[in-house]
PDB file of N, CA and C in Angstrom:
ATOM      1  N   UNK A   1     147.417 114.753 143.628  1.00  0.00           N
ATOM      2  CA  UNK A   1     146.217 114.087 143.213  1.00  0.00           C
ATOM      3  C   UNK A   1     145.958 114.452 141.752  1.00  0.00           C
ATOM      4  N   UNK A   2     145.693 113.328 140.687  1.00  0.00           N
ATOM      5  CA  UNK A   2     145.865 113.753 139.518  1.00  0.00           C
ATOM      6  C   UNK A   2     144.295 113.703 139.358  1.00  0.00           C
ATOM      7  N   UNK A   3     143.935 114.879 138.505  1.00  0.00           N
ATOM      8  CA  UNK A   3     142.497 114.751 138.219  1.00  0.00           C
ATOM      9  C   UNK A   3     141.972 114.765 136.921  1.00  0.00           C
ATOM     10  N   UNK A   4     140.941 114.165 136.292  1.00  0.00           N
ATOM     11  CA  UNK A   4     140.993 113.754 134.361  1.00  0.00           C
ATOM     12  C   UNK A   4     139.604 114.823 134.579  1.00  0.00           C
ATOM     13  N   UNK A   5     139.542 115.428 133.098  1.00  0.00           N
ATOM     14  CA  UNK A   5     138.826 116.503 132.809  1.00  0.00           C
ATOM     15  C   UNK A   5     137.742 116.093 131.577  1.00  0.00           C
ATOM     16  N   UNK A   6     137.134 116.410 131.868  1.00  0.00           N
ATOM     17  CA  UNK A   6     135.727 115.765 131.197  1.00  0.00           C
ATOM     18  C   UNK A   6     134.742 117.184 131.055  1.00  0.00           C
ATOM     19  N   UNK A   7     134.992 117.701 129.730  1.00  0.00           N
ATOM     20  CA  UNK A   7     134.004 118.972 128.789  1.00  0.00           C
ATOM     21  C   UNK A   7     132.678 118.586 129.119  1.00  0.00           C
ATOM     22  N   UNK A   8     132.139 119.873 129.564  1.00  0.00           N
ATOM     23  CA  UNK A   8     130.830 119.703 130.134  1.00  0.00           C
ATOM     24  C   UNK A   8     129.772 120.205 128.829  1.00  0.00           C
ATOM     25  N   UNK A   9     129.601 119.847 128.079  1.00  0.00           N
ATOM     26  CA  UNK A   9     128.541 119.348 127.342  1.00  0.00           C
ATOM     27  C   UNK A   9     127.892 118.495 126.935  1.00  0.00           C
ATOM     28  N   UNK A  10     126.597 118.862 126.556  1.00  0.00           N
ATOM     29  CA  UNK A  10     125.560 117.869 126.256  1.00  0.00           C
ATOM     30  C   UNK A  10     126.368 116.380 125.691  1.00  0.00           C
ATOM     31  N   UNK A  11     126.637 116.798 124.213  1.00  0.00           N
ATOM     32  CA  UNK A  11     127.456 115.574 123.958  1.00  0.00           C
ATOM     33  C   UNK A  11     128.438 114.980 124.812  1.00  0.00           C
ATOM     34  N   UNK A  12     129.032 115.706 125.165  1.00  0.00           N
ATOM     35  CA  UNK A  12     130.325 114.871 125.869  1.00  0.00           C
ATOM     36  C   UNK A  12     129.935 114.021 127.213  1.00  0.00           C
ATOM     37  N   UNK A  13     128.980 114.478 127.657  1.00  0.00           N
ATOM     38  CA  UNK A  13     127.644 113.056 129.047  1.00  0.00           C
ATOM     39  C   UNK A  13     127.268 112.539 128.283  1.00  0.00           C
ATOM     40  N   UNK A  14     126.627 112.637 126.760  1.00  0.00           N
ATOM     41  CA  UNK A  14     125.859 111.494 126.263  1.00  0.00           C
ATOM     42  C   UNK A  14     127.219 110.487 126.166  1.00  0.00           C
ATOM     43  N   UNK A  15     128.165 110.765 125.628  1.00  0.00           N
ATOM     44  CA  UNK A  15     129.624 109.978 125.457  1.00  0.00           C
ATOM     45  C   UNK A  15     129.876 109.212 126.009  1.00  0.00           C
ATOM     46  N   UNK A  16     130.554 110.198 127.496  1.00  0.00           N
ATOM     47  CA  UNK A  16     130.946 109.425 128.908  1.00  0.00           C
ATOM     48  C   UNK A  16     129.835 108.540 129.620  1.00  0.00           C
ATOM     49  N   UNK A  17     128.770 108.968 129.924  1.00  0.00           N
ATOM     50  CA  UNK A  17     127.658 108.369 130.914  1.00  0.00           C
ATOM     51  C   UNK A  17     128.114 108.426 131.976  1.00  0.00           C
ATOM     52  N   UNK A  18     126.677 107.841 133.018  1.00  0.00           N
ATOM     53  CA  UNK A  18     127.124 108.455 134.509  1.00  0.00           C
ATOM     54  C   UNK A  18     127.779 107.276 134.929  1.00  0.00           C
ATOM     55  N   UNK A  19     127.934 106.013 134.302  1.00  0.00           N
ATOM     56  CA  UNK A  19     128.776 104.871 134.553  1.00  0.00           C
ATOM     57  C   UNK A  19     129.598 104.929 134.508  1.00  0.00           C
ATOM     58  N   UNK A  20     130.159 105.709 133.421  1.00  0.00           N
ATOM     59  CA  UNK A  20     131.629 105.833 133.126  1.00  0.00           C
ATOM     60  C   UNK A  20     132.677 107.000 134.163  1.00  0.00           C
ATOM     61  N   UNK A  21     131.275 108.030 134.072  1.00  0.00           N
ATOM     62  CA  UNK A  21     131.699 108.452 135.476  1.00  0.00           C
ATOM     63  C   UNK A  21     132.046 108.250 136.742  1.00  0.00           C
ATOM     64  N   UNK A  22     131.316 107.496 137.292  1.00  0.00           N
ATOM     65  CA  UNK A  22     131.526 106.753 138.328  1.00  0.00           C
ATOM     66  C   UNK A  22     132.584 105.314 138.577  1.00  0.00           C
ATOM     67  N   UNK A  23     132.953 104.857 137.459  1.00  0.00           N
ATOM     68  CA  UNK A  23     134.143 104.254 137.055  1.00  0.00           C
ATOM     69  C   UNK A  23     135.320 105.215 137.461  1.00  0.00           C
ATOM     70  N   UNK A  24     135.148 106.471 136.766  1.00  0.00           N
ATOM     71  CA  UNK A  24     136.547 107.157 136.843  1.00  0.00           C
ATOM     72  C   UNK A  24     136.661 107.508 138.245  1.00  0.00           C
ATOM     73  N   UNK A  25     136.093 108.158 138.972  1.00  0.00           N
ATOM     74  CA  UNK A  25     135.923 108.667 140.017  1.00  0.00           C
ATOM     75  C   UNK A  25     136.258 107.797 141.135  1.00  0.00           C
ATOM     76  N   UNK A  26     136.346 106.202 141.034  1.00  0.00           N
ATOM     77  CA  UNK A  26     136.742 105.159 141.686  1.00  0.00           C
ATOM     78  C   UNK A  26     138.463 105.252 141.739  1.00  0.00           C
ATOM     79  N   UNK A  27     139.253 105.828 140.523  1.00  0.00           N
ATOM     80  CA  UNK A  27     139.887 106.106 140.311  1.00  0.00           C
ATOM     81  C   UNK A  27     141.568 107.375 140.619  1.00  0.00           C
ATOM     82  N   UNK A  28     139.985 107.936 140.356  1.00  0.00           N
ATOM     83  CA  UNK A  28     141.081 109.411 140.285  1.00  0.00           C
ATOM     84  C   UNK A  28     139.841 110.458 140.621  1.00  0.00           C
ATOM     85  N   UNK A  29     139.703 111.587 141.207  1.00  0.00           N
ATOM     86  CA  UNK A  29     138.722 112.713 141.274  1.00  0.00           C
ATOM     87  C   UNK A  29     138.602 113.433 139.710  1.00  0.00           C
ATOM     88  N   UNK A  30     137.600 113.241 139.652  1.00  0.00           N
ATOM     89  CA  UNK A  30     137.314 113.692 138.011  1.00  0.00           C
ATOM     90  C   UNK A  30     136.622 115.426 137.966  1.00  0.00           C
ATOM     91  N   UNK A  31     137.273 116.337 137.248  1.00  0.00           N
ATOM     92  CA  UNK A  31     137.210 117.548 136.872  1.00  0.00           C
ATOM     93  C   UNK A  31     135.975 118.078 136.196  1.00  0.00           C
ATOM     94  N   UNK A  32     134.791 117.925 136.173  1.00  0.00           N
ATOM     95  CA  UNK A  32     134.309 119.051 135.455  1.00  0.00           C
ATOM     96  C   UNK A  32     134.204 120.376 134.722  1.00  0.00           C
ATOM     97  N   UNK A  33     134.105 120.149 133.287  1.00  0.00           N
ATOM     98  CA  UNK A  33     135.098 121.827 132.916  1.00  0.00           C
ATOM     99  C   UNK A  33     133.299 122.087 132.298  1.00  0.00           C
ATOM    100  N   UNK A  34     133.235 123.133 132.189  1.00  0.00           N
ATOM    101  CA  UNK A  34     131.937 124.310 131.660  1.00  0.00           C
ATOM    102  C   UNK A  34     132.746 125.495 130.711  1.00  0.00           C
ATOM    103  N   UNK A  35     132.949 125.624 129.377  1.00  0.00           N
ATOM    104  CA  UNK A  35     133.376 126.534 128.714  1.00  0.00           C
ATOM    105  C   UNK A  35     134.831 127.032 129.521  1.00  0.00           C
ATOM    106  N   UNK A  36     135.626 125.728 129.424  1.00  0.00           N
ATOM    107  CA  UNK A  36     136.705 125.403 129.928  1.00  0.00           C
ATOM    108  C   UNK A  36     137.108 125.871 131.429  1.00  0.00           C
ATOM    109  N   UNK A  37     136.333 126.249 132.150  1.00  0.00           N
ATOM    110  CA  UNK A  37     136.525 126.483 133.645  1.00  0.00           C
ATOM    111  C   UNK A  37     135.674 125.656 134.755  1.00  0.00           C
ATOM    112  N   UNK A  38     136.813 125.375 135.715  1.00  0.00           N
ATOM    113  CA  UNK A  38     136.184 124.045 136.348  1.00  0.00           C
ATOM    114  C   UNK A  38     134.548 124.317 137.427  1.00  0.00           C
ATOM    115  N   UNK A  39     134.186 123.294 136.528  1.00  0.00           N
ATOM    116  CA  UNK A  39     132.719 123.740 137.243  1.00  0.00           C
ATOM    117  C   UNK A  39     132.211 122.528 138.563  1.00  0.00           C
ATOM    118  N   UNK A  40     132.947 121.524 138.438  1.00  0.00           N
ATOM    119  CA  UNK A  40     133.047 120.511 139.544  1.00  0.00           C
ATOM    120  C   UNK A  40     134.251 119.780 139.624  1.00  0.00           C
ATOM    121  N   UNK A  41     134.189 118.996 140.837  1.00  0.00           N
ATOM    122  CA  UNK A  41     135.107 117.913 141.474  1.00  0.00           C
ATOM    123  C   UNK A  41     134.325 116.632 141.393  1.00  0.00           C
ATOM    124  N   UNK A  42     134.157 115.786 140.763  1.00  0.00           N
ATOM    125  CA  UNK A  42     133.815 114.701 141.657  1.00  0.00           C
ATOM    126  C   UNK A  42     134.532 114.031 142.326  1.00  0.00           C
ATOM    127  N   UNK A  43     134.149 112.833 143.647  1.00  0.00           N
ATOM    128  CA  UNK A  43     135.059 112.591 144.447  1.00  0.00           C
ATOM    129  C   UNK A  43     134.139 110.993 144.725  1.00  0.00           C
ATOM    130  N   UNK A  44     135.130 109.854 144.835  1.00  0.00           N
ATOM    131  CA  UNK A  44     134.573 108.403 145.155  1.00  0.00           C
ATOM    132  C   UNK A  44     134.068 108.909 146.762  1.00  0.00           C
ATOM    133  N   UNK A  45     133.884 108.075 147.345  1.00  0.00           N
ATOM    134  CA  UNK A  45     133.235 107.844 148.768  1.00  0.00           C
ATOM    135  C   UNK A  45     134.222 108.024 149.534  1.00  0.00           C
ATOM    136  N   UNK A  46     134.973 107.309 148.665  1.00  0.00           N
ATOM    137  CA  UNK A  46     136.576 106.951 150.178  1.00  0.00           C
ATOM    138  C   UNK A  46     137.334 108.316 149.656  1.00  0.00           C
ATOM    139  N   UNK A  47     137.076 109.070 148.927  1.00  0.00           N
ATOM    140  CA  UNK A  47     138.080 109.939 148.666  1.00  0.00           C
ATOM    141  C   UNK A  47     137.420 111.309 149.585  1.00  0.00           C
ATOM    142  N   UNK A  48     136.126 111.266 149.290  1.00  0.00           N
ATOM    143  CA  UNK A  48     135.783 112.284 150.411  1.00  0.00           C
ATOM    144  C   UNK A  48     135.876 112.512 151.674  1.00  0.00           C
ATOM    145  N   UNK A  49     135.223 111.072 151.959  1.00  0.00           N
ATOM    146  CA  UNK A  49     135.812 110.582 153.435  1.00  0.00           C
ATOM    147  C   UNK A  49     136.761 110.680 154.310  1.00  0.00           C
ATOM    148  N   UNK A  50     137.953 110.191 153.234  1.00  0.00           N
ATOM    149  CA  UNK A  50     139.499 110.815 153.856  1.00  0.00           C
ATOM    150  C   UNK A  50     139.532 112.470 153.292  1.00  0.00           C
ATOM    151  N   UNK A  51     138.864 113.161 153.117  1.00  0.00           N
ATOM    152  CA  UNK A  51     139.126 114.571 152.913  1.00  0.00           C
ATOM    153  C   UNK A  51     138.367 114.954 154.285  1.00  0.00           C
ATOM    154  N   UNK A  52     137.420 114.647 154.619  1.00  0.00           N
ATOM    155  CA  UNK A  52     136.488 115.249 155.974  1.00  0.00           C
ATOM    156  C   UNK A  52     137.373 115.130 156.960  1.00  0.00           C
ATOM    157  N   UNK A  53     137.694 113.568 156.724  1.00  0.00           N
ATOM    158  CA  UNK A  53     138.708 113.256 158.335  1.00  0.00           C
ATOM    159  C   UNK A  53     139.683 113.878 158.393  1.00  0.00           C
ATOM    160  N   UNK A  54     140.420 114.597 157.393  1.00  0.00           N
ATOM    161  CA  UNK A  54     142.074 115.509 157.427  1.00  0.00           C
ATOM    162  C   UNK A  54     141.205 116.948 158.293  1.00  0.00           C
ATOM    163  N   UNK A  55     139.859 117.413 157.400  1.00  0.00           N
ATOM    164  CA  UNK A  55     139.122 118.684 158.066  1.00  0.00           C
ATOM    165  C   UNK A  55     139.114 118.458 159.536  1.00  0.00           C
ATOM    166  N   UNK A  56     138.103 117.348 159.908  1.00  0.00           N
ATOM    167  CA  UNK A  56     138.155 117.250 161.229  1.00  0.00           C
ATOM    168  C   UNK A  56     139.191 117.284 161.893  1.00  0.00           C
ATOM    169  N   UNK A  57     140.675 116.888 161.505  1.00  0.00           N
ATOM    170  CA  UNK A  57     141.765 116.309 162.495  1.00  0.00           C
ATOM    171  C   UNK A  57     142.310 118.316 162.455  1.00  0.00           C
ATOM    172  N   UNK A  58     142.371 118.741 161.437  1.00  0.00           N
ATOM    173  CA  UNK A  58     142.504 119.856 161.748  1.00  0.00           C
ATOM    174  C   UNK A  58     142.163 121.026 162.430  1.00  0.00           C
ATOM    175  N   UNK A  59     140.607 120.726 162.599  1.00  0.00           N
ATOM    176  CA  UNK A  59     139.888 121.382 163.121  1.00  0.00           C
ATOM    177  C   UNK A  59     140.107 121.201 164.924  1.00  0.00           C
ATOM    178  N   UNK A  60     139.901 119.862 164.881  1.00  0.00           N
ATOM    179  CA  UNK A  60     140.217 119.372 166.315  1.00  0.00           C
ATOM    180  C   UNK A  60     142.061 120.113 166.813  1.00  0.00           C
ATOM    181  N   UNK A  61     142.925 119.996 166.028  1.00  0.00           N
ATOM    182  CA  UNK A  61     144.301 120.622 166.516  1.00  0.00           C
ATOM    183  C   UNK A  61     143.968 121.914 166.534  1.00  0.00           C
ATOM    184  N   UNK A  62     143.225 122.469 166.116  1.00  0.00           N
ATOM    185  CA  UNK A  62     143.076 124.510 166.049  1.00  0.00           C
ATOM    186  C   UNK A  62     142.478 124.522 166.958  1.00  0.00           C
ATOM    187  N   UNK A  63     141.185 123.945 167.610  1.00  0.00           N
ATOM    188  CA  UNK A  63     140.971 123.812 168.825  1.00  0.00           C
ATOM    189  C   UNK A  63     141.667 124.090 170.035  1.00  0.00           C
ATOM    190  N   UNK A  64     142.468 122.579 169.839  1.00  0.00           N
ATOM    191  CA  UNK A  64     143.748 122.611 171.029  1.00  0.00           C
ATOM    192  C   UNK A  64     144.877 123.897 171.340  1.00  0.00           C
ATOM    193  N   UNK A  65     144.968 123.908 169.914  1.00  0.00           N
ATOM    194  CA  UNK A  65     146.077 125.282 169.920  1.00  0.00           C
ATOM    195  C   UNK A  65     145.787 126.682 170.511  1.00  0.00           C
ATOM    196  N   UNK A  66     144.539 126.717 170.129  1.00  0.00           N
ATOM    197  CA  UNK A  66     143.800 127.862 170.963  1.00  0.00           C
ATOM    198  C   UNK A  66     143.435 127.894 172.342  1.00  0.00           C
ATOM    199  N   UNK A  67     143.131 126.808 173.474  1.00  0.00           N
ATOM    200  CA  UNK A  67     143.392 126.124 173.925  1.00  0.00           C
ATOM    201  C   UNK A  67     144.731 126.260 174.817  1.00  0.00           C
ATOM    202  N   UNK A  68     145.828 125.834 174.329  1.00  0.00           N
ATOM    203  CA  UNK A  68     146.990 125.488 174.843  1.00  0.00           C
ATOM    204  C   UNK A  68     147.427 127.191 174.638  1.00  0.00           C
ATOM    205  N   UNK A  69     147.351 128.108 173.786  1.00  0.00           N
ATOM    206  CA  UNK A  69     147.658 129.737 173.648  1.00  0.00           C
ATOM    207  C   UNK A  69     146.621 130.292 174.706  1.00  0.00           C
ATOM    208  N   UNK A  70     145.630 129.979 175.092  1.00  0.00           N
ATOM    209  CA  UNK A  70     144.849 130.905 176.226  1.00  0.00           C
ATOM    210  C   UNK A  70     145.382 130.333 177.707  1.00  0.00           C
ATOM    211  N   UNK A  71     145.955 129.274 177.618  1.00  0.00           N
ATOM    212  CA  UNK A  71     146.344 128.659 179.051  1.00  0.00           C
ATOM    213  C   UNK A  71     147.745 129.226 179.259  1.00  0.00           C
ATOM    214  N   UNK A  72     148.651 129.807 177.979  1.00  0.00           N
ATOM    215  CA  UNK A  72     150.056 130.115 178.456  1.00  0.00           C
ATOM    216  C   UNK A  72     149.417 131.706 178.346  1.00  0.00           C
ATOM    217  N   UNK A  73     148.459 132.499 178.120  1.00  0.00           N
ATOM    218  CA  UNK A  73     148.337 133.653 178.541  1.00  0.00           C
ATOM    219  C   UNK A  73     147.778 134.077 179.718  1.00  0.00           C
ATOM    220  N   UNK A  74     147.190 133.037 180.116  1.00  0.00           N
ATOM    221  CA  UNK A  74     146.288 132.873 181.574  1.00  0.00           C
ATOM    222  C   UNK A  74     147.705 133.280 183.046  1.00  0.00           C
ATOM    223  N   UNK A  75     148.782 132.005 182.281  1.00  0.00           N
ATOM    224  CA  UNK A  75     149.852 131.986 183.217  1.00  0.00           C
ATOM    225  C   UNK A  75     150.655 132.743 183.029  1.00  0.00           C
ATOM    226  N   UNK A  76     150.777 133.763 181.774  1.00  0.00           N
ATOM    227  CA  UNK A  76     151.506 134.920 181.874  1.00  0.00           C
ATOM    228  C   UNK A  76     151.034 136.035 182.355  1.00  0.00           C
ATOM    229  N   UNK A  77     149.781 136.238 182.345  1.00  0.00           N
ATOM    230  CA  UNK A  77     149.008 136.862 183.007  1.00  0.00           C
ATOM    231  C   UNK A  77     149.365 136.957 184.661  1.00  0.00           C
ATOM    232  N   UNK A  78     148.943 135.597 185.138  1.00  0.00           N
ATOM    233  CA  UNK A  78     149.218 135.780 187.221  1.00  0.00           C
ATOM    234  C   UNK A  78     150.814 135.853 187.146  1.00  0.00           C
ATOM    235  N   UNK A  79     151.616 135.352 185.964  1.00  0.00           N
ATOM    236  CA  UNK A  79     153.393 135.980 186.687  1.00  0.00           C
ATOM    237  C   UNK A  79     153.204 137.341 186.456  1.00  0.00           C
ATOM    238  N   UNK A  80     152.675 138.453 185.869  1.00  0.00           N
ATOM    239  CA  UNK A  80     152.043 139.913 185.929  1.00  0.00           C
ATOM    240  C   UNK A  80     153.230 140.111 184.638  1.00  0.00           C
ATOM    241  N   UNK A  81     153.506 139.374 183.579  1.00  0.00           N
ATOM    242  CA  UNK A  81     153.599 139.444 181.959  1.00  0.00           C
ATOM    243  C   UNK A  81     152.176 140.306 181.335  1.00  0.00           C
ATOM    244  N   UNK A  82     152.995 141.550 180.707  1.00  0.00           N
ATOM    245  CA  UNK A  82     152.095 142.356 180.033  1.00  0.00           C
ATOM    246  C   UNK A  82     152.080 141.908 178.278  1.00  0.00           C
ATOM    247  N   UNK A  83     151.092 141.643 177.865  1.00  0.00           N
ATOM    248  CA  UNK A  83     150.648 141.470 176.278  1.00  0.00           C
ATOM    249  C   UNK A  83     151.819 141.795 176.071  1.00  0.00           C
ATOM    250  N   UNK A  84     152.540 142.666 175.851  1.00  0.00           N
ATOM    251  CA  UNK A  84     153.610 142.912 174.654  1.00  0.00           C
ATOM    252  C   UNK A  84     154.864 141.928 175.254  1.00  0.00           C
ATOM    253  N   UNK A  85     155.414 141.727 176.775  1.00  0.00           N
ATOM    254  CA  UNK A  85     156.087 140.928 176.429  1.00  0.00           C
ATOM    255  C   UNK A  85     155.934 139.692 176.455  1.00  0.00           C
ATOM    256  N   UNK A  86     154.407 139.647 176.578  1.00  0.00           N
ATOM    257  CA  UNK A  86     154.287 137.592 176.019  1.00  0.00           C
ATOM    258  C   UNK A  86     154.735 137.457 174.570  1.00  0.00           C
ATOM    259  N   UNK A  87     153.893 138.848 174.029  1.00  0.00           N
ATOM    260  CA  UNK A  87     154.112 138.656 172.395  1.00  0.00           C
ATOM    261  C   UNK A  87     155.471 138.508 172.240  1.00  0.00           C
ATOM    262  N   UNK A  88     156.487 139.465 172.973  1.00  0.00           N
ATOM    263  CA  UNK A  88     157.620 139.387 172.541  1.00  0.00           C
ATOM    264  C   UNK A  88     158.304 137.806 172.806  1.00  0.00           C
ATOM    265  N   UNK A  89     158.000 137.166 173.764  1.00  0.00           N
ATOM    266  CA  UNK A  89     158.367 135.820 174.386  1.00  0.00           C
ATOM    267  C   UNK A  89     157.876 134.724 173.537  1.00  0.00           C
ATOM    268  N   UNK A  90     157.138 134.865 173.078  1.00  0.00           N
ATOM    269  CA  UNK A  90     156.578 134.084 172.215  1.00  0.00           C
ATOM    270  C   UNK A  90     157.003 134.094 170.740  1.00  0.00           C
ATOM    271  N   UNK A  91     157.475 135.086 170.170  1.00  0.00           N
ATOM    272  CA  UNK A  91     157.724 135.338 168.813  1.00  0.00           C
ATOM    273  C   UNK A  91     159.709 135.665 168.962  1.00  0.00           C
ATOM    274  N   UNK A  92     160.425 135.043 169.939  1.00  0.00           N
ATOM    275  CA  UNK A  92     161.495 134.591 170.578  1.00  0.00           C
ATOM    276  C   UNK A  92     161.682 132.860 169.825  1.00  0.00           C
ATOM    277  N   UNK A  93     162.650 133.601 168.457  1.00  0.00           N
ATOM    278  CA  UNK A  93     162.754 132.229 168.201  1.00  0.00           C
ATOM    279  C   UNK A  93     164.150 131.330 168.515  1.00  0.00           C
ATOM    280  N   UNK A  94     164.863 132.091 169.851  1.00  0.00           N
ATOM    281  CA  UNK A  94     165.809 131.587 170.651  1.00  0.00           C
ATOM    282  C   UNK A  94     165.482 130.534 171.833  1.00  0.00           C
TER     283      UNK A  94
END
């Protein structure tokens, strides 16, 4: 994701404007720099949007995974598998 950098001073907003901003940002995610260190992101609508939904989809698989890891310890558990050799069974990259 390429992002354009825009000096955060007074002059340099009177320059750009928030139009022009929002032009770019349609674009590309635009950088905010403050005494050259980035002091924002901006991001269009659709660009955030598809950033939440990657969070959520991730969030939702860490879920599952945790999930699907307490159900194979549950069942290593009643075959009477002790912690160390699930760990070991599990970290079995044969």
């Amino acid at each position: 994701m390429k992002e354009r950098s825009y000096e955060n001073t007074v002059s340099r907003y009177e320059k750009i404007g928030l139009r022009e901003l929002i032009k770019a940002v349609g674009e590309e995610p635009v950088t905010v720099l403050s005494n050259g260190e980035r002091a924002a992101v901006v991001l269009s609508p659709a660009e955030f949007d598809r950033l939440e939904e990657h969070d959520r989809i991730r969030r939702e698989a860490k879920a599952r995974l945790r999930q699907t890891i307490a159900a194979i310890r549950r069942e290593a558990a009643e075959r009477s598998l002790t912690e160390a050799e699930f760990e070991r069974l599990i970290a079995d990259e044969n």
